[in-house]
Protein backbone atom coordinates (compact mmCIF):
# COMPACT_ATOMS: atom_id res chain seq x y z
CA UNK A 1 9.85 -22.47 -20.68
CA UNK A 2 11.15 -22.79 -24.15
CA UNK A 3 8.96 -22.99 -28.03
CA UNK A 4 5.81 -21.45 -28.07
CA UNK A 5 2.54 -21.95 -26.02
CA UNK A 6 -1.23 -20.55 -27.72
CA UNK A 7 -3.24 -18.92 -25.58
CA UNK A 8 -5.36 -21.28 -23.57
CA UNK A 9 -6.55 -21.65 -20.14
CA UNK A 10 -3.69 -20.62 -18.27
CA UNK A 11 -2.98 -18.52 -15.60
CA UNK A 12 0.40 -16.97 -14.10
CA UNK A 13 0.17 -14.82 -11.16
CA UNK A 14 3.05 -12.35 -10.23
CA UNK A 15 4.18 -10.88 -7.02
CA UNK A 16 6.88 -10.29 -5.03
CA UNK A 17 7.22 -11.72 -1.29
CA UNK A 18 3.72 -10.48 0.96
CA UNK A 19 1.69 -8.95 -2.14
CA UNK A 20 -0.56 -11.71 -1.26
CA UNK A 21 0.00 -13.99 -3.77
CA UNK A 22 -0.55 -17.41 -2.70
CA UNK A 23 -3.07 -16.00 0.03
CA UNK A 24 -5.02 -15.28 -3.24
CA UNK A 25 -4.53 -19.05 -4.65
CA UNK A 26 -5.57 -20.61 -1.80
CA UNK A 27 -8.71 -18.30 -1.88
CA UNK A 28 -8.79 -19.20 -5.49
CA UNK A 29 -8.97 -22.88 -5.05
CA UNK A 30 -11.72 -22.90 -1.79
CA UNK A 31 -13.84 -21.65 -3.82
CA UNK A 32 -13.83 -24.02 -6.96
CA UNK A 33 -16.42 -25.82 -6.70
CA UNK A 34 -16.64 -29.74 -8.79
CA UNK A 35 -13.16 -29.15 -9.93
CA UNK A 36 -10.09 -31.40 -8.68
CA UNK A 37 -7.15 -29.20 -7.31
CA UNK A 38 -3.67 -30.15 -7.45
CA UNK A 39 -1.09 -28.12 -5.61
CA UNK A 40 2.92 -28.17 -5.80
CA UNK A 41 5.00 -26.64 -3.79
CA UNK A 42 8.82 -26.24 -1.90
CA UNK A 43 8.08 -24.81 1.19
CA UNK A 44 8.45 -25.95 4.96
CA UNK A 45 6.14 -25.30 6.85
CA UNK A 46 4.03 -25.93 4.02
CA UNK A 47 1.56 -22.70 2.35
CA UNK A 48 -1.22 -23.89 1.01
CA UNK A 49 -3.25 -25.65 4.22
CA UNK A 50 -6.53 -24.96 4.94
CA UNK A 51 -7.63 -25.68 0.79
CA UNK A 52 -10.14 -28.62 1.26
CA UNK A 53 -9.72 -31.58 -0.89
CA UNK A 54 -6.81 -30.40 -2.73
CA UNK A 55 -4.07 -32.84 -3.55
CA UNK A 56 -0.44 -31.20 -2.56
CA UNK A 57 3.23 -32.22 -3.37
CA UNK A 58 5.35 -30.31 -1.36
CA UNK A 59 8.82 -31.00 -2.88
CA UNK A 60 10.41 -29.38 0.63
CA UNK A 61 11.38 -32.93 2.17
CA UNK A 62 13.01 -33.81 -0.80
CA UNK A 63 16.59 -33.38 -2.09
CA UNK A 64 17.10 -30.87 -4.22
CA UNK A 65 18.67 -32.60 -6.99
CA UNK A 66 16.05 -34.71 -7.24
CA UNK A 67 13.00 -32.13 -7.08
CA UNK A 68 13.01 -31.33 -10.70
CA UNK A 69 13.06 -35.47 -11.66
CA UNK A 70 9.93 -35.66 -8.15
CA UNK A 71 7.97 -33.13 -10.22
CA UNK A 72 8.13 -34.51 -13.53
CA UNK A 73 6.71 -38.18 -12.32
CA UNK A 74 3.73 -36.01 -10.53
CA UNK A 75 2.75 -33.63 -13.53
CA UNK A 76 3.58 -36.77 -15.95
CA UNK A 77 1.30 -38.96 -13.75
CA UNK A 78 -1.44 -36.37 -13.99
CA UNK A 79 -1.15 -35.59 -17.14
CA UNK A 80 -1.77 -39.18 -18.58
CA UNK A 81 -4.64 -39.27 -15.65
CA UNK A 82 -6.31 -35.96 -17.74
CA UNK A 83 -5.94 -37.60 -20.63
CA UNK A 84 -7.59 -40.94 -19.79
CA UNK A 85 -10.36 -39.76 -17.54
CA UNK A 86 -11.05 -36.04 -18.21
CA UNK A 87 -12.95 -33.87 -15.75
CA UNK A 88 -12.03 -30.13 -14.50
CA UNK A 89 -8.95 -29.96 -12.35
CA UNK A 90 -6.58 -26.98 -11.59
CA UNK A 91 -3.02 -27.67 -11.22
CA UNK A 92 -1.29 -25.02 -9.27
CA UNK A 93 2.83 -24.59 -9.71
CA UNK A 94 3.98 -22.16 -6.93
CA UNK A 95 7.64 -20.85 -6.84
CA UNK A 96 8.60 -23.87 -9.26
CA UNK A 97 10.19 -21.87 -11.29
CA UNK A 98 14.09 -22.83 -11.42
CA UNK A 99 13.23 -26.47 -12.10
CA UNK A 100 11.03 -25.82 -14.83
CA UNK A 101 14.18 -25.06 -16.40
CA UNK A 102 15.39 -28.48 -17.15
CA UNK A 103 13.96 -29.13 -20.96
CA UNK A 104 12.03 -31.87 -20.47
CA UNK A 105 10.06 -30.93 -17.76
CA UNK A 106 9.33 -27.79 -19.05
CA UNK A 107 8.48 -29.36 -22.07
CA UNK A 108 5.69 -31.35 -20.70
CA UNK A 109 4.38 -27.97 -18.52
CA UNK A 110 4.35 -26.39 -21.99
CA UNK A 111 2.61 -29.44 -23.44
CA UNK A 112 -0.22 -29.10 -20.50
CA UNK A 113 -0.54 -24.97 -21.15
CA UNK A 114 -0.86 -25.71 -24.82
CA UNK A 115 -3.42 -28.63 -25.21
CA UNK A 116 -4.40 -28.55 -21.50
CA UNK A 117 -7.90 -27.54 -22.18
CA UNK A 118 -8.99 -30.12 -24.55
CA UNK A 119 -8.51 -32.32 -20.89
CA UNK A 120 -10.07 -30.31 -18.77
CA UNK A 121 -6.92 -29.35 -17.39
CA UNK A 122 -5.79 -26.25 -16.55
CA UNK A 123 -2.43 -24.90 -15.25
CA UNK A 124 -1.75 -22.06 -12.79
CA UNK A 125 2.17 -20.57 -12.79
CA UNK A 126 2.92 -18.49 -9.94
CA UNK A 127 6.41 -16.57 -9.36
CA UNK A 128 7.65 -13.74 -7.51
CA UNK A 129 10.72 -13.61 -9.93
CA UNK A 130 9.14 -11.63 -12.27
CA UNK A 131 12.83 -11.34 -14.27
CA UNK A 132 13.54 -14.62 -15.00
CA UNK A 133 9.79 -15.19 -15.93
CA UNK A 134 10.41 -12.56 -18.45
CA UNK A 135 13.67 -13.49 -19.76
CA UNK A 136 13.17 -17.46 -19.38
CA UNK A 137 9.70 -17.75 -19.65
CA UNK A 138 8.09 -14.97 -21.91
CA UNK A 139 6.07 -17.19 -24.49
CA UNK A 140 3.97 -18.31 -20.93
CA UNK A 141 3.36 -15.03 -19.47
CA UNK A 142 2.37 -13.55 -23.59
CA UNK A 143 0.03 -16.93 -24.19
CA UNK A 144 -1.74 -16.89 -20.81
CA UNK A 145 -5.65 -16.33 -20.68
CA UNK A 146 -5.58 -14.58 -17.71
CA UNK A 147 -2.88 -12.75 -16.05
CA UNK A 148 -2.61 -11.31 -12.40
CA UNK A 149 -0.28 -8.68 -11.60
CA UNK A 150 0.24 -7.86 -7.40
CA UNK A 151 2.86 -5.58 -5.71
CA UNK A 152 6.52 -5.53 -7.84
CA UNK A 153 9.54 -5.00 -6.78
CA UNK A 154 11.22 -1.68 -8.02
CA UNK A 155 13.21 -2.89 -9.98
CA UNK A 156 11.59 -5.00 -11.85
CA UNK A 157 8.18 -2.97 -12.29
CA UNK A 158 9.11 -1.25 -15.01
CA UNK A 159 10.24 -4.51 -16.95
CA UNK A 160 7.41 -6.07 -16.72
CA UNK A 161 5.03 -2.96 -17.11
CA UNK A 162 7.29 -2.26 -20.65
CA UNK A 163 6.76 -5.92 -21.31
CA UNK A 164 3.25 -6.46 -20.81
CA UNK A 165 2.26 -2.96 -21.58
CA UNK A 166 1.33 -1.81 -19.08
CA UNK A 167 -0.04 1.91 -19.17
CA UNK A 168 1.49 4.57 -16.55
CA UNK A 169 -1.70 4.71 -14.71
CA UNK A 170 -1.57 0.92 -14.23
CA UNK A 171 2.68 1.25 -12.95
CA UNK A 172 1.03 3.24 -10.37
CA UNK A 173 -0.96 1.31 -9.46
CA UNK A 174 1.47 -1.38 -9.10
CA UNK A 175 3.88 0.35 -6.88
CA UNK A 176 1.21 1.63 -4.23
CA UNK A 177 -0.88 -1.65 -4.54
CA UNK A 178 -1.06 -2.83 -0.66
CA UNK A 179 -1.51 -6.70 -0.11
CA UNK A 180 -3.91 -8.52 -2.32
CA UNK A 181 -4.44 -5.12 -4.53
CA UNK A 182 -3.92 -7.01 -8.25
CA UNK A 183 -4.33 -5.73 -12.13
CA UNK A 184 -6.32 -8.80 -13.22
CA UNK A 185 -5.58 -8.72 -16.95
CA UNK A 186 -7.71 -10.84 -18.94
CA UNK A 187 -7.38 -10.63 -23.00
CA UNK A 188 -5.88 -7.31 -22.42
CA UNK A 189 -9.08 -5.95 -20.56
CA UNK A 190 -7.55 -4.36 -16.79
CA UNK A 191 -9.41 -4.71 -13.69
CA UNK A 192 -7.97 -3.80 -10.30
CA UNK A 193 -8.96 -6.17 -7.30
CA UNK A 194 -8.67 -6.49 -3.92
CA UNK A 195 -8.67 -10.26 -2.49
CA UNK A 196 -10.08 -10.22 0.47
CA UNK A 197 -11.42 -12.95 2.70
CA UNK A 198 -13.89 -13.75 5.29
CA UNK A 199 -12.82 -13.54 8.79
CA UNK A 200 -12.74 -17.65 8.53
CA UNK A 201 -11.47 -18.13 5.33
CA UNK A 202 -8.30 -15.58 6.90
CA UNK A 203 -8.00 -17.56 10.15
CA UNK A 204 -8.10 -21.31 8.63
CA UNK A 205 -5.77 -19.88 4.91
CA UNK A 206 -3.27 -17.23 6.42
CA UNK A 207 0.04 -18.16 7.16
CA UNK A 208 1.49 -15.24 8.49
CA UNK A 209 3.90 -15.70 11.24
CA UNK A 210 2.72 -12.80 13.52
CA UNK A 211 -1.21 -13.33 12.62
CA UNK A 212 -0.97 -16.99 13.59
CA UNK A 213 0.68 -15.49 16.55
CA UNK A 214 -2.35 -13.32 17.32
CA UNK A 215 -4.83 -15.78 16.81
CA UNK A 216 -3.08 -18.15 19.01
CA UNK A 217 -2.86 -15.89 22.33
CA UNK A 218 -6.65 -14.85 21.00
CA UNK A 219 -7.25 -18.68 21.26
């Protein structure tokens, strides 16, 4: 995302594939309580079942040359929505990151980061391509309230670690962390987490291929 965004109430989450990522979103957003969740996302079959309530675009079913112009109506729609009837909502991006790379879109992402607050809005990025988040999308990761760091890849750990600054002991951290295991990072304060969920919550959120199998024979 391009310009500059203050520091507001943002959050981007980072991991690469199975360091529990969106398992942690969806965990996230069951437990908001009086706040309207809004959920985008590419993927067939579609991640983020089992959140109650939530409102989800999944851009999967649609070309791809026209997800970018999709998304744009949807965060424009909501955004004038925030504006004209304010109340808390979450709106959750997930793996959107090559088309927030068309300029106007990202604009108007980088409009909702900036002023998003004074709505009652707030915006969630999540990415596992921690290298194009750092070379297309620094002034977002630098400007976000809260930041959540899960497994890395190799070889991008030390990037990001060197970009965030991230001490040594935290880089370890980082490369043994086992799924869910995050650095929660919030004005620079560090706090290691493990996301874990009841035996429910895992049955009804997980979509793990070989758990579903399990529960299935189980079942």
């Amino acid at each position: 995302l391009p310009g500059h965004v203050r520091a507001s109430h943002q959050l981007v989450v980072v991991g690469k594939v199975g360091s529990g990522k969106s398992f942690f979103l969806k965990l996230l957003a069951r437990h908001l309580k009086g706040v309207e969740v809004l959920i985008v996302e590419q993927r067939n079959p579609a991640e983020y079942v089992g959140v109650p309530n939530a409102r989800t675009l999944n851009l999967a079913s649609v070309l791809y040359s026209e997800r970018a112009s999709v998304l744009r109506e949807f965060v424009l729609s909501l955004w004038e929505t925030a504006k004209r009837d304010p109340r808390p909502r979450l709106l959750i991006l997930d793996e959107l990151w090559s088309l927030l790379r068309e300029p106007d879109l990202a604009a108007l992402v980088e409009e909702i980061a900036r002023i998003g607050r004074h709505h009652f809005l707030s915006l969630v990025i999540a990415t596992q391509q921690a290298r194009e988040l750092l070379e297309g999308g620094r002034a977002v990761l630098d400007n976000a309230s809260i930041r959540v760091f899960l497994k890395q890849h190799d070889r991008d750990l030390a990037d990001l670690c060197e970009a965030v600054g991230l001490s040594a002991p935290a880089r370890r951290f980082l490369r043994g962390a086992s799924r869910g295991q995050a650095l929660l990072d919030v004005g620079g304060m560090l706090v290691e987490v493990d996301v874990q969920a009841t035996a429910a919550e895992h049955e009804i959120i997980s979509t793990d291929p070989r758990e579903r199998l399990t529960l299935a024979a189980a079942g």
